[in-house]
C-alpha atoms as a PDB file:
ATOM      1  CA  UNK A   1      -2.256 -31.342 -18.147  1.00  0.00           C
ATOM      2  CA  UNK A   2      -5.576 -33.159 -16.926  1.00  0.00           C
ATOM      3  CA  UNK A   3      -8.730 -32.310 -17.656  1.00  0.00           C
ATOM      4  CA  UNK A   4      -9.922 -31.636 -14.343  1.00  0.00           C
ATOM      5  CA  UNK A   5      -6.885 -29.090 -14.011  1.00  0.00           C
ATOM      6  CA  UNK A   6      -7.895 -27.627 -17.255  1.00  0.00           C
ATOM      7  CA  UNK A   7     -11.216 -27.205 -16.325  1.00  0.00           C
ATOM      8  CA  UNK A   8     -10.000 -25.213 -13.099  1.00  0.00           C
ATOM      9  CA  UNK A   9      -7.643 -22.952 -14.877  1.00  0.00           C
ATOM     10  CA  UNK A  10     -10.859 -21.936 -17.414  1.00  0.00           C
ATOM     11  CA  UNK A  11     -12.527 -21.549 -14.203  1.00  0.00           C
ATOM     12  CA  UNK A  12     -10.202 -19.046 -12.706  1.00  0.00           C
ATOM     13  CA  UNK A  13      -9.669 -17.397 -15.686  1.00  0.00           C
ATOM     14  CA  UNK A  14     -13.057 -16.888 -16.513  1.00  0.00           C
ATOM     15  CA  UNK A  15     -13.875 -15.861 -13.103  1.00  0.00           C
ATOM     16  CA  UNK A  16     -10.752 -13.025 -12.739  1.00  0.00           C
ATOM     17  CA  UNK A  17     -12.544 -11.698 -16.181  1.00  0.00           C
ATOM     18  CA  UNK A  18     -16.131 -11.677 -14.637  1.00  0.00           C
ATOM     19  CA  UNK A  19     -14.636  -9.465 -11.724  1.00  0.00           C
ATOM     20  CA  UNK A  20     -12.359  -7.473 -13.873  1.00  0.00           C
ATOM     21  CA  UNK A  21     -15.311  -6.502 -16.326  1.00  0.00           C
ATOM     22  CA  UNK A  22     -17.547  -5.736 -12.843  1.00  0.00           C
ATOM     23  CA  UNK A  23     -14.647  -3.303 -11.372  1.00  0.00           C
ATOM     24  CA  UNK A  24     -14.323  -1.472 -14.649  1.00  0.00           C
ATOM     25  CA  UNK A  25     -18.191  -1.168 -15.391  1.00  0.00           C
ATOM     26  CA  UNK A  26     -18.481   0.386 -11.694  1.00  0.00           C
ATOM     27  CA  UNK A  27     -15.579   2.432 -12.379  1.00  0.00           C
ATOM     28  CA  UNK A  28     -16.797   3.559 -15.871  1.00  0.00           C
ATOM     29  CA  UNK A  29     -20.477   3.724 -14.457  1.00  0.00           C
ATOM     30  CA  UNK A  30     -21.625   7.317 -14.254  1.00  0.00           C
ATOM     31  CA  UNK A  31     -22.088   8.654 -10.824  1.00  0.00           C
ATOM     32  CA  UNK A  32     -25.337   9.275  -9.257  1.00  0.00           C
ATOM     33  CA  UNK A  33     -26.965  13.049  -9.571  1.00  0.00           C
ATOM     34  CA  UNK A  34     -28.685  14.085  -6.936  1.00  0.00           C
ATOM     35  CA  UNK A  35     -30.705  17.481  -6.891  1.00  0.00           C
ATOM     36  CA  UNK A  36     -30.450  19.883  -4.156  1.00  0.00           C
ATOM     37  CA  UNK A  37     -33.876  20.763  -2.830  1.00  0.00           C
ATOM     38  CA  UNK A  38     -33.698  25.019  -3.405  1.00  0.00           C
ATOM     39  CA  UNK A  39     -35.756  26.824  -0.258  1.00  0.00           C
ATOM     40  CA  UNK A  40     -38.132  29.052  -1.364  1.00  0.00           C
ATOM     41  CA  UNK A  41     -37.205  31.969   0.313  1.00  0.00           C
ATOM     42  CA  UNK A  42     -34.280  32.439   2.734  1.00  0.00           C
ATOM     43  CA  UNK A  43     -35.293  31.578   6.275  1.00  0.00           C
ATOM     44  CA  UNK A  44     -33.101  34.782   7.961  1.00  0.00           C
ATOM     45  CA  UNK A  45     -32.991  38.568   7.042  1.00  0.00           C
ATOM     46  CA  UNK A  46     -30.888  39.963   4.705  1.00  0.00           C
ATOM     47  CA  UNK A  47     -28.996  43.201   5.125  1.00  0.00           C
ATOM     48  CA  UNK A  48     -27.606  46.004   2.366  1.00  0.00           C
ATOM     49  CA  UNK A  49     -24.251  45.175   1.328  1.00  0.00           C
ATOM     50  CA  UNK A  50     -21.211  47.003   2.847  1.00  0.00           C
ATOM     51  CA  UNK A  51     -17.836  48.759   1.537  1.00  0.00           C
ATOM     52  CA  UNK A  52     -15.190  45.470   1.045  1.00  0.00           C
ATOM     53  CA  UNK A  53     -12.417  47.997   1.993  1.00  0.00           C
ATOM     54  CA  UNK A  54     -13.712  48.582   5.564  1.00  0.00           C
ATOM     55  CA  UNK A  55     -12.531  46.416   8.342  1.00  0.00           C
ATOM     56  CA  UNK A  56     -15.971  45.130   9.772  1.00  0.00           C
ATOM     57  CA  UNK A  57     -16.429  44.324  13.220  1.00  0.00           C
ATOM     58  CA  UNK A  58     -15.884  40.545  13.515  1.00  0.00           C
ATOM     59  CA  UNK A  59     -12.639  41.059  11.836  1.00  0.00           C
ATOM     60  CA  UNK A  60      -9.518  40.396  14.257  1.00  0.00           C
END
């Protein structure tokens, strides 16, 4: 083996173990949190609640 193809397989190697550590690290990364902005108070009215066993009016 030459040197210059020796040099090319470090290359690659080193290389597909750059990318491999990258995929797992993104993998492994935790995921972003994002916080749901809570409304103050709710925007429509709200009514008493009803018996479950009745069949309400929407119902089919």
């Amino acid at each position: 083996m030459t040197r210059r193809k020796f040099i090319e397989k470090l290359l690659k190697a080193g290389s597909a173990i750059v990318l491999g550590f990258c995929w797992v690290s993104k993998k492994a990364s935790p995921r972003k949190f994002v916080r749901a902005i809570r409304i103050k108070r709710y925007p429509g009215s709200l009514g008493a609640l009803q018996d479950i066993h009745k069949q309400a009016k929407w119902s089919g």
